[in-house]
PDB file of N, CA and C in Angstrom:
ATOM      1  N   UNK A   1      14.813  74.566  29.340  1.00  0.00           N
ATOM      2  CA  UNK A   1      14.304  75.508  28.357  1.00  0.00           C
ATOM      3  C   UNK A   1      14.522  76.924  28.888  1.00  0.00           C
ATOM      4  N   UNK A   2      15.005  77.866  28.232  1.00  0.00           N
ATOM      5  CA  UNK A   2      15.644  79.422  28.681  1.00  0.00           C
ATOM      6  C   UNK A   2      13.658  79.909  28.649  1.00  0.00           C
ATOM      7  N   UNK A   3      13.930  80.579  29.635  1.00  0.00           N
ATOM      8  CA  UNK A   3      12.839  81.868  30.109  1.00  0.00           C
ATOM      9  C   UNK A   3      12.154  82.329  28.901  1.00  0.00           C
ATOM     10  N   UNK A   4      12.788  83.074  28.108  1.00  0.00           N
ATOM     11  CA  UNK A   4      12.125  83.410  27.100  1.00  0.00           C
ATOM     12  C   UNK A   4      11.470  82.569  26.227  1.00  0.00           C
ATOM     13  N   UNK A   5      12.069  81.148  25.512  1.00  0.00           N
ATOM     14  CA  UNK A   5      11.186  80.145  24.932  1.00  0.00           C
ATOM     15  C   UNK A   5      10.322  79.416  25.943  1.00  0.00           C
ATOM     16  N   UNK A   6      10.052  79.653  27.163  1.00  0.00           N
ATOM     17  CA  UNK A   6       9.319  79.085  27.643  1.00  0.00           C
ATOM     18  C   UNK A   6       7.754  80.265  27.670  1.00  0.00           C
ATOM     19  N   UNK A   7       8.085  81.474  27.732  1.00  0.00           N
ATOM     20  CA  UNK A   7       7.023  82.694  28.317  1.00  0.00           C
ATOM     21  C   UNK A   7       6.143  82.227  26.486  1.00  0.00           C
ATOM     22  N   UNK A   8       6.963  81.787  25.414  1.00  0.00           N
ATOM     23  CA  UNK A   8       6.445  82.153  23.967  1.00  0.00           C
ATOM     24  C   UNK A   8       5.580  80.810  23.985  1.00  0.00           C
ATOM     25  N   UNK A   9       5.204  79.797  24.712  1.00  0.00           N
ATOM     26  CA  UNK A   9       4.774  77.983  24.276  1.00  0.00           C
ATOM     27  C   UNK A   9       3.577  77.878  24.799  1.00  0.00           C
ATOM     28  N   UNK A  10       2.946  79.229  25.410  1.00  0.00           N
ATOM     29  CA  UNK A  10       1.674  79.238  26.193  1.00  0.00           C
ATOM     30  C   UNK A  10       0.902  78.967  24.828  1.00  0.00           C
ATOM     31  N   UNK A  11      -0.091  77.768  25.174  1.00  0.00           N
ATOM     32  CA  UNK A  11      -1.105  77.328  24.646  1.00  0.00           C
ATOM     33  C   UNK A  11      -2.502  77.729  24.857  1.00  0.00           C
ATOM     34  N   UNK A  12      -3.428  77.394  24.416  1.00  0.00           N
ATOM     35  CA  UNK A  12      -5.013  77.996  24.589  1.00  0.00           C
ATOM     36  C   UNK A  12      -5.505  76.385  25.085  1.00  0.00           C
ATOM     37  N   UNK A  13      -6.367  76.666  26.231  1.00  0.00           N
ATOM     38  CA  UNK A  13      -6.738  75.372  26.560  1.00  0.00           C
ATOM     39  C   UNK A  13      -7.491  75.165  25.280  1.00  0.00           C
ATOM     40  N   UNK A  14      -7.478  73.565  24.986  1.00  0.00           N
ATOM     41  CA  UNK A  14      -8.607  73.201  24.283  1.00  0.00           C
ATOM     42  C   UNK A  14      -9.960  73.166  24.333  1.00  0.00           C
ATOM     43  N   UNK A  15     -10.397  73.475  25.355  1.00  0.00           N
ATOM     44  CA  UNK A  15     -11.497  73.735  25.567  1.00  0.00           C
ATOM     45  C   UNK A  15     -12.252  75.211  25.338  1.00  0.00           C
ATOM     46  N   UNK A  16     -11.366  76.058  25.045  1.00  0.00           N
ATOM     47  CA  UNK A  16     -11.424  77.111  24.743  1.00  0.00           C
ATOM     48  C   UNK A  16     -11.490  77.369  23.453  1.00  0.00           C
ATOM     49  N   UNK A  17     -10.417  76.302  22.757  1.00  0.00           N
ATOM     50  CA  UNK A  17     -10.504  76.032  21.474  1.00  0.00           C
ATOM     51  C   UNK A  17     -11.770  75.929  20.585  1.00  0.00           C
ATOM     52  N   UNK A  18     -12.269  74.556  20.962  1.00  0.00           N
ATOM     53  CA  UNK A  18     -13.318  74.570  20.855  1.00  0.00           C
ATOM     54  C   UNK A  18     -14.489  75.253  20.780  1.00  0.00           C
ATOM     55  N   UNK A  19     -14.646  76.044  22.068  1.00  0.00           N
ATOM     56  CA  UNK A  19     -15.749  76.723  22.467  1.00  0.00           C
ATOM     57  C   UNK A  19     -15.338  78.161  21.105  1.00  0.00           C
ATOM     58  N   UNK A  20     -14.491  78.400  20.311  1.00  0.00           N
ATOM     59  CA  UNK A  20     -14.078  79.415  19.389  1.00  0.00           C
ATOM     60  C   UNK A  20     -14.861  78.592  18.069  1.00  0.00           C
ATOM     61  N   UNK A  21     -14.201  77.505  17.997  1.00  0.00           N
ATOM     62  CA  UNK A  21     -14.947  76.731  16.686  1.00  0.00           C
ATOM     63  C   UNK A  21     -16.737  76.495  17.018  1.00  0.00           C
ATOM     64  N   UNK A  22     -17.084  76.298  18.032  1.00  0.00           N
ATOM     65  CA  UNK A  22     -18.522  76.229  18.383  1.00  0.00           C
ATOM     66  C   UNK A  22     -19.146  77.516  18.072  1.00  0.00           C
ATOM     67  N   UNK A  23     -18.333  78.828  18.667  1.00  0.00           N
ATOM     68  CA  UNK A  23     -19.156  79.980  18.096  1.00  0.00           C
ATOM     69  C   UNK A  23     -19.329  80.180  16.958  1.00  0.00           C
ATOM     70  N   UNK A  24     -18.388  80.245  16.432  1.00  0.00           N
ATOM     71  CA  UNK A  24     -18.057  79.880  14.517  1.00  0.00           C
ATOM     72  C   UNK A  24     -19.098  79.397  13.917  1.00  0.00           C
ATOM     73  N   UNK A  25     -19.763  78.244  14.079  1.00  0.00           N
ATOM     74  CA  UNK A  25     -20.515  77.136  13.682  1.00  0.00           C
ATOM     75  C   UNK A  25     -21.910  77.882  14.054  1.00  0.00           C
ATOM     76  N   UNK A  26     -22.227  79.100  15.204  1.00  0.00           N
ATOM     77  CA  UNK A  26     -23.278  79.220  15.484  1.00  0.00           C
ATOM     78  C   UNK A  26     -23.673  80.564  14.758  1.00  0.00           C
ATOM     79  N   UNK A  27     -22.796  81.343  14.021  1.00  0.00           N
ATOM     80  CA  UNK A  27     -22.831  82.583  13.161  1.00  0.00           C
ATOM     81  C   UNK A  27     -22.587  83.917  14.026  1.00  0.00           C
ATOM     82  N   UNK A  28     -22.086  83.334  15.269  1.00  0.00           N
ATOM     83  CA  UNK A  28     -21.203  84.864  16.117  1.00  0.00           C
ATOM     84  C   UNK A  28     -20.212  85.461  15.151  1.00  0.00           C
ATOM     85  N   UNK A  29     -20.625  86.866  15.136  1.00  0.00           N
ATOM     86  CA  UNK A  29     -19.266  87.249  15.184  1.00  0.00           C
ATOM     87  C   UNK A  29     -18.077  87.585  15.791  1.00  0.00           C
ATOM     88  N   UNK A  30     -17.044  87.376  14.660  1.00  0.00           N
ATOM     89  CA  UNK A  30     -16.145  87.070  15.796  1.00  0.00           C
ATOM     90  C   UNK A  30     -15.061  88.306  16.674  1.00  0.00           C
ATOM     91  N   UNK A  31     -15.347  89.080  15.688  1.00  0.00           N
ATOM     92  CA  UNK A  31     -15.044  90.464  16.199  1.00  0.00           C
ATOM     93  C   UNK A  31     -15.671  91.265  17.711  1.00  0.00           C
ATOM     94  N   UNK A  32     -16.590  90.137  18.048  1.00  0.00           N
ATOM     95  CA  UNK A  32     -17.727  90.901  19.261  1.00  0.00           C
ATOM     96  C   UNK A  32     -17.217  89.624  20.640  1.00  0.00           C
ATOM     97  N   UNK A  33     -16.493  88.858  20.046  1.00  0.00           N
ATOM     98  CA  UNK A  33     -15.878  87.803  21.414  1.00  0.00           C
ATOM     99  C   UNK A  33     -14.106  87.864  21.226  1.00  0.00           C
ATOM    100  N   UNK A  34     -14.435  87.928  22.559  1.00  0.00           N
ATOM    101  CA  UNK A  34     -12.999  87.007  23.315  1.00  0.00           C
ATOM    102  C   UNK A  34     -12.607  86.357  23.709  1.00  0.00           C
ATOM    103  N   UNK A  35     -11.924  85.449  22.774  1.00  0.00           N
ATOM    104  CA  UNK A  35     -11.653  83.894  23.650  1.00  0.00           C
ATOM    105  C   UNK A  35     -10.461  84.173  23.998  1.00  0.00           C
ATOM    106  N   UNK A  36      -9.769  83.970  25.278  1.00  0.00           N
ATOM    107  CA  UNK A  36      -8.409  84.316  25.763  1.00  0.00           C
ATOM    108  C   UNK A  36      -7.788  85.341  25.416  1.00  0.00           C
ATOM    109  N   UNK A  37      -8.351  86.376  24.638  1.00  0.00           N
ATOM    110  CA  UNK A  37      -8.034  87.641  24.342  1.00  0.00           C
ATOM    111  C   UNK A  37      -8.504  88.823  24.687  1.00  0.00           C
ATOM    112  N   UNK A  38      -8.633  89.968  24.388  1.00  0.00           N
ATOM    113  CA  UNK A  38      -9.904  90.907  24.107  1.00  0.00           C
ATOM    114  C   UNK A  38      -9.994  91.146  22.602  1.00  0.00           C
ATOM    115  N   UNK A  39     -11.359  91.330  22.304  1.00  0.00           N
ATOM    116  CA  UNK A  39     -12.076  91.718  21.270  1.00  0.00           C
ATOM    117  C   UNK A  39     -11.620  93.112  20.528  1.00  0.00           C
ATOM    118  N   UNK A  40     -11.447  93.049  19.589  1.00  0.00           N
ATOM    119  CA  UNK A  40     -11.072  94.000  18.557  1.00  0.00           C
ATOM    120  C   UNK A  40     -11.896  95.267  19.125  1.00  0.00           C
ATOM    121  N   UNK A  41     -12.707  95.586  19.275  1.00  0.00           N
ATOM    122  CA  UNK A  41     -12.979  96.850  20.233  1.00  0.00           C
ATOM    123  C   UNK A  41     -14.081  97.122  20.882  1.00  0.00           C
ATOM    124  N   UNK A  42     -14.759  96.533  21.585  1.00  0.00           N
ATOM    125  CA  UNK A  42     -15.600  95.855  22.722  1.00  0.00           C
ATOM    126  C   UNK A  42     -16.693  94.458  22.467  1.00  0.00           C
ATOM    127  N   UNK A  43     -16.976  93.908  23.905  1.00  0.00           N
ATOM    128  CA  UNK A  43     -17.626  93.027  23.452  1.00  0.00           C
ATOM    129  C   UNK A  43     -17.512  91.772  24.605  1.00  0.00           C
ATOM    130  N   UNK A  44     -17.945  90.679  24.723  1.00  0.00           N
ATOM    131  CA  UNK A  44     -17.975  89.671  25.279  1.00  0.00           C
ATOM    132  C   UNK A  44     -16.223  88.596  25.335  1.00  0.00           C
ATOM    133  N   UNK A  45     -16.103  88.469  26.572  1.00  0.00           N
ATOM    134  CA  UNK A  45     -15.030  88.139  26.638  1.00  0.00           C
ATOM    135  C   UNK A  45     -14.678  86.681  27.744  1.00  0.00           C
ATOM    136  N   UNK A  46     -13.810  85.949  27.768  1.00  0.00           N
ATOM    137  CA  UNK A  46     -13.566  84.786  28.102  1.00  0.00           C
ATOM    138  C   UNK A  46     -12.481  84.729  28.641  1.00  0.00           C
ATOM    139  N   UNK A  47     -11.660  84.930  29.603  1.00  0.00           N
ATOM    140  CA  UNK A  47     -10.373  84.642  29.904  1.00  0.00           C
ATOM    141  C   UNK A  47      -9.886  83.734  30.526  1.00  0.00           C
ATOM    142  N   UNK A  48      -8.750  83.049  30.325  1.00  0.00           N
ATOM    143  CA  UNK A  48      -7.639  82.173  31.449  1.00  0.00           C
ATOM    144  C   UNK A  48      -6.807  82.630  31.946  1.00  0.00           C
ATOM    145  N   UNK A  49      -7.298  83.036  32.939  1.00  0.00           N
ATOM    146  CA  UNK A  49      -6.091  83.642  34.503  1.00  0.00           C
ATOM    147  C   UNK A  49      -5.359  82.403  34.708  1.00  0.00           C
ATOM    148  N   UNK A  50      -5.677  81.651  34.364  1.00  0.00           N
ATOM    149  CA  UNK A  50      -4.442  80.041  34.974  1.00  0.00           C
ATOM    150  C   UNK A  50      -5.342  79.631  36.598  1.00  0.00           C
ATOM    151  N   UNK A  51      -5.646  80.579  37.292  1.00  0.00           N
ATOM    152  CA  UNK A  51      -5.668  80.526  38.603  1.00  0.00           C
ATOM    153  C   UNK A  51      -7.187  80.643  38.520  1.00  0.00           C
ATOM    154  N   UNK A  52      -8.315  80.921  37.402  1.00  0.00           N
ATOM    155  CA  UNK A  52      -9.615  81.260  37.674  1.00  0.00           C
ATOM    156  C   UNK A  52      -9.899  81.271  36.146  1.00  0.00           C
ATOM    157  N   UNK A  53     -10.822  81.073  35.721  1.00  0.00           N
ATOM    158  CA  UNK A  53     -11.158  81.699  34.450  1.00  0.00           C
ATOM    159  C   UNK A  53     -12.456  83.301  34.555  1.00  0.00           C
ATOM    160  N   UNK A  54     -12.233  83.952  34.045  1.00  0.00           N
ATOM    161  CA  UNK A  54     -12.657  85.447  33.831  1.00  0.00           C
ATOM    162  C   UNK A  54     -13.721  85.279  32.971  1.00  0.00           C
ATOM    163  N   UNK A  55     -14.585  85.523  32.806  1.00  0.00           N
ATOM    164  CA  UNK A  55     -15.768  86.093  31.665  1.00  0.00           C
ATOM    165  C   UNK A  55     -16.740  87.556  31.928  1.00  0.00           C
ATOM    166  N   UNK A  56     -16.576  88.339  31.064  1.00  0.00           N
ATOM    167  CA  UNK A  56     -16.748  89.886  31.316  1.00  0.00           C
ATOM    168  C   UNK A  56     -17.069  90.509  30.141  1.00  0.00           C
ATOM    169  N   UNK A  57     -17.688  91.513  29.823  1.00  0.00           N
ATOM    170  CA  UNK A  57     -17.939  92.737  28.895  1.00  0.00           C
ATOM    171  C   UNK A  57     -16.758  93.332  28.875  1.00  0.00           C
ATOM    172  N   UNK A  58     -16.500  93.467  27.910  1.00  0.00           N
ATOM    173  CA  UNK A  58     -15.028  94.953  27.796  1.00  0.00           C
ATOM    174  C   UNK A  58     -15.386  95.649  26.759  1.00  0.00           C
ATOM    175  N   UNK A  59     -15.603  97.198  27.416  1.00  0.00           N
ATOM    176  CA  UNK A  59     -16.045  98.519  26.867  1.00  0.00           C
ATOM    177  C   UNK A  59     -14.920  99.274  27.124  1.00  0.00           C
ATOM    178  N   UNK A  60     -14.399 100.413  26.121  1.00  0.00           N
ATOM    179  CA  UNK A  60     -13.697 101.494  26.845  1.00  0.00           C
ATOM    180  C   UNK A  60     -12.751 100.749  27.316  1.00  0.00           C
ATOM    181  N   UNK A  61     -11.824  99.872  27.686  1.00  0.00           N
ATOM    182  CA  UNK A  61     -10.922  99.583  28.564  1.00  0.00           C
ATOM    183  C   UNK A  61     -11.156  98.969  29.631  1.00  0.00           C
ATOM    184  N   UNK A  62     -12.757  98.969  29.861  1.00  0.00           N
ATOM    185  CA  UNK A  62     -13.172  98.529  31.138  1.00  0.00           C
ATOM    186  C   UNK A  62     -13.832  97.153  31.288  1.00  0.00           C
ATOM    187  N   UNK A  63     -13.477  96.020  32.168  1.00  0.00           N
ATOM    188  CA  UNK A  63     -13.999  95.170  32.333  1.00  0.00           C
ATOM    189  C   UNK A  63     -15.631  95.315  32.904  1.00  0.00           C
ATOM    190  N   UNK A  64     -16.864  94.932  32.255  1.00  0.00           N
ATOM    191  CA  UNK A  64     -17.812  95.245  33.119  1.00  0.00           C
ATOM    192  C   UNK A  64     -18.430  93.789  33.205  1.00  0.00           C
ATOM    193  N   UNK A  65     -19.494  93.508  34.187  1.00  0.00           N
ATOM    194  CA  UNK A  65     -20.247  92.387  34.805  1.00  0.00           C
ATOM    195  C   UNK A  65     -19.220  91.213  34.931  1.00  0.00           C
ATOM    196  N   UNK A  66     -17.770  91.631  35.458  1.00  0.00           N
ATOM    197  CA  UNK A  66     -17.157  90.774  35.722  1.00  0.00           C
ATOM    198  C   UNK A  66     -17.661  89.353  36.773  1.00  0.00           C
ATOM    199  N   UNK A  67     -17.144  87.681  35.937  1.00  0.00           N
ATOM    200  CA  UNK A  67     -17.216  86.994  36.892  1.00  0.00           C
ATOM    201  C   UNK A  67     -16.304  85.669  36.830  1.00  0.00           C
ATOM    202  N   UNK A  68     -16.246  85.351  37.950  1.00  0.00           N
ATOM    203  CA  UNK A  68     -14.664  84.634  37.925  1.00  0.00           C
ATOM    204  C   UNK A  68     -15.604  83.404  38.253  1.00  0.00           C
ATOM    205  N   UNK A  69     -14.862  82.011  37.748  1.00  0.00           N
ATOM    206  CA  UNK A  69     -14.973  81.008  38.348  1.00  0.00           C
ATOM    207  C   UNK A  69     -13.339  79.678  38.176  1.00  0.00           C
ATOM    208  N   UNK A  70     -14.008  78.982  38.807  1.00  0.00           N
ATOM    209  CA  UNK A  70     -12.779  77.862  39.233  1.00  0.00           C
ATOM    210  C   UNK A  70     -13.120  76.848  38.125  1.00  0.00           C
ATOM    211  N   UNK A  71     -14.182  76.699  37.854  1.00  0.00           N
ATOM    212  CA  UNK A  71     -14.366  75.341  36.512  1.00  0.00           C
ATOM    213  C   UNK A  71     -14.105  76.132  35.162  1.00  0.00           C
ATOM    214  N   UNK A  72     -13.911  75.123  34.289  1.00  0.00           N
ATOM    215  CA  UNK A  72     -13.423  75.757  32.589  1.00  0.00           C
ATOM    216  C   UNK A  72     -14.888  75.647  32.037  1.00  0.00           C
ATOM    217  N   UNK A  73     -15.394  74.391  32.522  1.00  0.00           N
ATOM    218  CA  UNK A  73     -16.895  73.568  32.529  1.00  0.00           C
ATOM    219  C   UNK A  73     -18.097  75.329  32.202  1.00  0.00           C
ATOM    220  N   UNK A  74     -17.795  75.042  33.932  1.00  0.00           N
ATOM    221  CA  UNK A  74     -18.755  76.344  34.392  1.00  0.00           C
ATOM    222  C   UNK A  74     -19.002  77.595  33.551  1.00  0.00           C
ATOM    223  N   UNK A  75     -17.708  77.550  33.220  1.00  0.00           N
ATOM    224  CA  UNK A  75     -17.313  79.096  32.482  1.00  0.00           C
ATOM    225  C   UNK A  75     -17.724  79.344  31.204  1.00  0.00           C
ATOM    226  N   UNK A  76     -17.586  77.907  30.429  1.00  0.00           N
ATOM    227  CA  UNK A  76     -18.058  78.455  29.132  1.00  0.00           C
ATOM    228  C   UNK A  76     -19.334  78.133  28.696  1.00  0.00           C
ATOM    229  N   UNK A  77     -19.860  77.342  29.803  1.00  0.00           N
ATOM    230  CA  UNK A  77     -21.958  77.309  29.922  1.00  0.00           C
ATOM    231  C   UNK A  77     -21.998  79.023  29.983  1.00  0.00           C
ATOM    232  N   UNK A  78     -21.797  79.690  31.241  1.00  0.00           N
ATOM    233  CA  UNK A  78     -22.223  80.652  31.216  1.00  0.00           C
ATOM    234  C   UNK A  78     -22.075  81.497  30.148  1.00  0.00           C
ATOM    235  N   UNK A  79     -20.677  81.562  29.966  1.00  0.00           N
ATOM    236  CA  UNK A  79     -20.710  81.926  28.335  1.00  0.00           C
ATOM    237  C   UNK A  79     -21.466  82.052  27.131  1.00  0.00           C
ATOM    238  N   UNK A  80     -21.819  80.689  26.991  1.00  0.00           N
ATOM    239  CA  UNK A  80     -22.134  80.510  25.828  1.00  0.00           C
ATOM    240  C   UNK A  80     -23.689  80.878  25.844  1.00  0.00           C
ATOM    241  N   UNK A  81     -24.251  81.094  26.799  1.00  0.00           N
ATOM    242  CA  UNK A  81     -25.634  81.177  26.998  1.00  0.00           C
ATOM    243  C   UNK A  81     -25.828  82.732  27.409  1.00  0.00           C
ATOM    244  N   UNK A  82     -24.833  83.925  27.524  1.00  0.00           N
ATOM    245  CA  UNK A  82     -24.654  84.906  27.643  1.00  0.00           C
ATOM    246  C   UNK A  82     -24.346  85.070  25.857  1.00  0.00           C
ATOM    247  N   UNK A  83     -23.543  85.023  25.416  1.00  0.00           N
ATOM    248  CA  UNK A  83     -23.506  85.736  24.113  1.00  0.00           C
ATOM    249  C   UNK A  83     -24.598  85.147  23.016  1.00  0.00           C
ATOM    250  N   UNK A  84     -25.024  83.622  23.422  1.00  0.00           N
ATOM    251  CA  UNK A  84     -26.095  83.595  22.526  1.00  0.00           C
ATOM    252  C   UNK A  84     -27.473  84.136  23.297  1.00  0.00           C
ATOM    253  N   UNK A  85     -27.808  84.494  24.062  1.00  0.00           N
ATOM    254  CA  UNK A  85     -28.721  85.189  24.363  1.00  0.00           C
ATOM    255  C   UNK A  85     -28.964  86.405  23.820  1.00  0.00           C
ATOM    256  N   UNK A  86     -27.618  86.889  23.299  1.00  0.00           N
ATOM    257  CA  UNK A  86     -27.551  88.659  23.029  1.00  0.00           C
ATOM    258  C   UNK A  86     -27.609  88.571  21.088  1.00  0.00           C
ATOM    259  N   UNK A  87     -29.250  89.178  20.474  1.00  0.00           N
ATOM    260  CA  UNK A  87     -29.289  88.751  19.310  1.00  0.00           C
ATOM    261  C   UNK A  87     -28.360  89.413  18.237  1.00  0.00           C
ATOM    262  N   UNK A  88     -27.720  90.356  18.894  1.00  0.00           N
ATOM    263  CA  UNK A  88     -26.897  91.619  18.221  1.00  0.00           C
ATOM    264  C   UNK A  88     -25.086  90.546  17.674  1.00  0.00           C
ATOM    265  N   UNK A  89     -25.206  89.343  18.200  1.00  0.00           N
ATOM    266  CA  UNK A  89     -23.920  89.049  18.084  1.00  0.00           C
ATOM    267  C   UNK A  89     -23.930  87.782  16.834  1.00  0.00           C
ATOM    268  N   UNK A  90     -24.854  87.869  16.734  1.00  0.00           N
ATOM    269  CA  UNK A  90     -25.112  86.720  15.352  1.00  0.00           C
ATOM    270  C   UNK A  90     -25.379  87.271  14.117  1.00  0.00           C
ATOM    271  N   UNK A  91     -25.229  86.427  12.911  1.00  0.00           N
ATOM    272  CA  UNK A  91     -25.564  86.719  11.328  1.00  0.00           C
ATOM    273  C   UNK A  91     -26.667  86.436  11.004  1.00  0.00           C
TER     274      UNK A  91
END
């Protein structure tokens, strides 16, 4: 497979997947998270480094209360119990 069709086939873990349809279901909005992305213009965020997964605030450009871990598990407990804690992110 040439370089370039390979850089375009990156997938979203499914578990990540999920954890997008779970917020969905819980009345987040979705404009205030990031699942493998950043957020339309700040807000709670989720990343896959491949090598760690990331979960962080992004304000301004800036990553804040950054924290890395090695489980996907780990990552989106903390997650999910960080943005539903915060009542500003629900309907």
């Amino acid at each position: 497979m040439p370089l370039n069709e390979a850089l375009c086939v990156y997938r979203m873990r499914e578990e990540l997947v999920e954890l997008k349809k779970y917020l969905a279901r819980k009345g987040v909005y979705k404009n205030i998270v990031g699942i493998d992305e950043l957020p339309m213009m700040e807000g709670y965020c989720i990343y896959d480094a491949r090598s760690e997964i990331e979960v962080f605030y992004y304000e301004r450009g800036q990553k804040m209360d950054n924290k890395s871990f090695q489980s996907i598990t780990e990552a989106i407990s903390y997650f999910k119990n960080w943005v539903l804690t915060d009542p500003t992110t629900r309907k």
